[in-house]
C-alpha atoms as a PDB file:
ATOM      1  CA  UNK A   1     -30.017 -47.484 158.034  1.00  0.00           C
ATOM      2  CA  UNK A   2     -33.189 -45.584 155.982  1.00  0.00           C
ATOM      3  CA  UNK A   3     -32.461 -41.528 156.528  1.00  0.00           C
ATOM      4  CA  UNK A   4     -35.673 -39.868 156.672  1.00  0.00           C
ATOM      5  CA  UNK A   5     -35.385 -38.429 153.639  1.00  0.00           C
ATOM      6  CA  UNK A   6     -35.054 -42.370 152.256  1.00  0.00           C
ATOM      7  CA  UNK A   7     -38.574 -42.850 154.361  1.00  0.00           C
ATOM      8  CA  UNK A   8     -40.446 -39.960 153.016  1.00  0.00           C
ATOM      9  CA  UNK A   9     -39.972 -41.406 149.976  1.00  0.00           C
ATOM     10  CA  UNK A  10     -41.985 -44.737 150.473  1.00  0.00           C
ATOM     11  CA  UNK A  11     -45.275 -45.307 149.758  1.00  0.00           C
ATOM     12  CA  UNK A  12     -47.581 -44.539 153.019  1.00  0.00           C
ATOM     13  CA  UNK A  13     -48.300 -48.152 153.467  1.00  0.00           C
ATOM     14  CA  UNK A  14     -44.663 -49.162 153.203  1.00  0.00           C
ATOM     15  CA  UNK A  15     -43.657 -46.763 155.696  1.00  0.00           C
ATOM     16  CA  UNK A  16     -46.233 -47.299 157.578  1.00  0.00           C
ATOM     17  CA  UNK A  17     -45.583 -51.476 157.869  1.00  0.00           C
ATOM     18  CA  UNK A  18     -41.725 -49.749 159.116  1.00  0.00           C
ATOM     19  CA  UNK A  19     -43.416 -47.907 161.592  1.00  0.00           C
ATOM     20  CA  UNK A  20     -45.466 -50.873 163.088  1.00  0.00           C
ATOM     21  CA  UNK A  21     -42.132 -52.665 163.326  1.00  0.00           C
ATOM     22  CA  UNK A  22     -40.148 -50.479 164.687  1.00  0.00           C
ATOM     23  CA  UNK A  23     -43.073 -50.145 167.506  1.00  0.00           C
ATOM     24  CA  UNK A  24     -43.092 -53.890 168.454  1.00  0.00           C
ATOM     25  CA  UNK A  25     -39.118 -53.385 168.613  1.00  0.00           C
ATOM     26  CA  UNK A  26     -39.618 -50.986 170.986  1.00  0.00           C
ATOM     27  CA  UNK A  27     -42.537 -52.526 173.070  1.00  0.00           C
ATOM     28  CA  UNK A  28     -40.965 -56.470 172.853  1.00  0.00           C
ATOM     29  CA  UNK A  29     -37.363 -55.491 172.859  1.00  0.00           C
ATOM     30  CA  UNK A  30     -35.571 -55.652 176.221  1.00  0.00           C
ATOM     31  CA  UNK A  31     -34.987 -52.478 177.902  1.00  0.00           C
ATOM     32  CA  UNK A  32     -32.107 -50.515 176.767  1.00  0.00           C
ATOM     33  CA  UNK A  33     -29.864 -48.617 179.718  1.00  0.00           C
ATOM     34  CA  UNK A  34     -27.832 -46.653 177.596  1.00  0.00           C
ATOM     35  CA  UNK A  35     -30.963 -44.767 176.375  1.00  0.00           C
ATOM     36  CA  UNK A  36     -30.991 -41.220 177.859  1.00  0.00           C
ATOM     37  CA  UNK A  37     -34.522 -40.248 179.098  1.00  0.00           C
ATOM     38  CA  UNK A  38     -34.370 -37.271 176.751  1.00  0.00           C
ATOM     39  CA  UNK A  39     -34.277 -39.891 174.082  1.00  0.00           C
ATOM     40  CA  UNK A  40     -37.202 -42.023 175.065  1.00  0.00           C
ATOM     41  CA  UNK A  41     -39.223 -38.774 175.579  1.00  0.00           C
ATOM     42  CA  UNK A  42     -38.388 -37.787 171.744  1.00  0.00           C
ATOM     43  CA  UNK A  43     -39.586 -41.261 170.962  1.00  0.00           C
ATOM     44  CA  UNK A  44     -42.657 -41.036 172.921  1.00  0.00           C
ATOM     45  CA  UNK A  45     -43.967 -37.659 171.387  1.00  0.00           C
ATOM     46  CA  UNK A  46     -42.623 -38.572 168.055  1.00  0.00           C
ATOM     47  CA  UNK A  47     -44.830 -42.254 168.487  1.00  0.00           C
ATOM     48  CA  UNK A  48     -47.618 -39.726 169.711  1.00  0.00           C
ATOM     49  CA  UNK A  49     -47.493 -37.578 167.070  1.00  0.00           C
ATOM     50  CA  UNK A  50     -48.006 -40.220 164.733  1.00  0.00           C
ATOM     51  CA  UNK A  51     -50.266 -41.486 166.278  1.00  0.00           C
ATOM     52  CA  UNK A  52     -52.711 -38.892 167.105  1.00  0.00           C
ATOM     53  CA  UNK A  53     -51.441 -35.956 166.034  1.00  0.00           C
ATOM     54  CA  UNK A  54     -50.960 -32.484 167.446  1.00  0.00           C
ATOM     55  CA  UNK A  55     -50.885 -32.658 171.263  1.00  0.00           C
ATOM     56  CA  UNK A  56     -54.465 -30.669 172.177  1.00  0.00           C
ATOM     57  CA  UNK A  57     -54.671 -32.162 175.810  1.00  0.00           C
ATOM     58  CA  UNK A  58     -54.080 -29.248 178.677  1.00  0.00           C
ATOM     59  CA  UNK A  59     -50.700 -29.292 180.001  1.00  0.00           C
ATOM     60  CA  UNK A  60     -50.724 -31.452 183.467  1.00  0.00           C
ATOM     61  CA  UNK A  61     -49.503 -29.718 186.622  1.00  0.00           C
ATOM     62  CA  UNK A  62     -45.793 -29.727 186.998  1.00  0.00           C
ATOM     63  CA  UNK A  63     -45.755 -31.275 189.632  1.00  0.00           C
ATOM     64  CA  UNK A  64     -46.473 -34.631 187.832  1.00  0.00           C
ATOM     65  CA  UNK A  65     -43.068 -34.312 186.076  1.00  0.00           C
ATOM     66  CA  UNK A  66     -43.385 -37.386 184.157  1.00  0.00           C
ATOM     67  CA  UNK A  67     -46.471 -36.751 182.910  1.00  0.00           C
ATOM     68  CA  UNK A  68     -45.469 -33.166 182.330  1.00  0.00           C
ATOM     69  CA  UNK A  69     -42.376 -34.306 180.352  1.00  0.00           C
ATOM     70  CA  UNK A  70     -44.655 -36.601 178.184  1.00  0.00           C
ATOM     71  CA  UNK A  71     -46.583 -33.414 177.286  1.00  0.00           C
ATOM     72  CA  UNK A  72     -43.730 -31.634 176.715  1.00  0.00           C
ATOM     73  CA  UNK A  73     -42.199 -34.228 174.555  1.00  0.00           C
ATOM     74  CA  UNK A  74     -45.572 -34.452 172.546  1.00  0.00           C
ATOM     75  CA  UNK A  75     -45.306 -30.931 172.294  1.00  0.00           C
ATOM     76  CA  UNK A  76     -41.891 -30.497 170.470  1.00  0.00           C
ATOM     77  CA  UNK A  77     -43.450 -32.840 167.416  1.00  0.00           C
ATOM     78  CA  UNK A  78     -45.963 -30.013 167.391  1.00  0.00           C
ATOM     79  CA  UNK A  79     -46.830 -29.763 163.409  1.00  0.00           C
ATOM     80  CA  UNK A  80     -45.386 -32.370 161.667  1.00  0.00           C
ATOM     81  CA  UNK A  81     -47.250 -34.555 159.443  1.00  0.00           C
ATOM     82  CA  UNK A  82     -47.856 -38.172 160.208  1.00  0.00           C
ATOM     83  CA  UNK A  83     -45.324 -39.294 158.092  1.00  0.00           C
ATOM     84  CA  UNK A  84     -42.530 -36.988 159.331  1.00  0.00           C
ATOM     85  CA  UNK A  85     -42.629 -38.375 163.179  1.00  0.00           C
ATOM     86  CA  UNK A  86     -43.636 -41.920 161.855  1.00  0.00           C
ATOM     87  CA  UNK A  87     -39.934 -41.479 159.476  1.00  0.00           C
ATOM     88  CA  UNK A  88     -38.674 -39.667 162.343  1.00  0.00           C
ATOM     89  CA  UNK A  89     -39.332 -42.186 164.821  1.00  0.00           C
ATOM     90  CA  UNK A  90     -38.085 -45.297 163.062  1.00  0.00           C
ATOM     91  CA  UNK A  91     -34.604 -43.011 162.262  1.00  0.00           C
ATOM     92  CA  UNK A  92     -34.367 -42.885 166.135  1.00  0.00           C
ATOM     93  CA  UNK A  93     -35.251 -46.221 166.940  1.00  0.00           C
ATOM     94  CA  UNK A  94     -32.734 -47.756 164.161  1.00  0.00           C
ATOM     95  CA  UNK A  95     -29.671 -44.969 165.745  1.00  0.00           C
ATOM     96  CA  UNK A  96     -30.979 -46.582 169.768  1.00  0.00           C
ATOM     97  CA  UNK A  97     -30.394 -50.017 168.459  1.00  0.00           C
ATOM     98  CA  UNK A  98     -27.222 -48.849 166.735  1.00  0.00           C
ATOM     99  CA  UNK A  99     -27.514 -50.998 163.485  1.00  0.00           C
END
């Protein structure tokens, strides 16, 4: 398994090909029970911080906790570059699959 200090070292297109795999892992692979919905939501706002960046959407009511723990999710990635959560999401997608 790639640390994320091992990621940060690759060339942006390199880890970026990583990223896009470990993505279709994710969104092809079967569903995986043992995954703790605190993990999936540091997955989610580390794939949306990558993605689009810094969360800058208003926070939805909390009474829509999913969507509120989304937000929150997003939010905790709050400042890191693209490659940080891209390095940081493959690192927790490789320790889910436990390879």
């Amino acid at each position: 398994m790639s640390s994320k200090a091992e990621l940060l070292l690759l060339s942006d297109e390199d880890l970026q090909k990583k990223f896009d795999e470990a993505v279709k892992t994710v969104k092809e692979g079967p569903p995986d029970p043992s995954q703790t919905n605190e993990t999936k939501l540091t997955v989610y706002g580390l794939y949306k911080q990558a993605t689009v960046g810094d969360n800058s959407e208003k926070a939805p009511w909390a009474v829509k906790v999913v969507a509120k723990a989304k937000w929150d999710a997003w939010m905790k990635q709050k400042g890191k570059s693209k490659n940080e959560a891209m390095a940081e999401y493959i690192v927790n997608v490789v320790k889910g699959m436990d390879v």
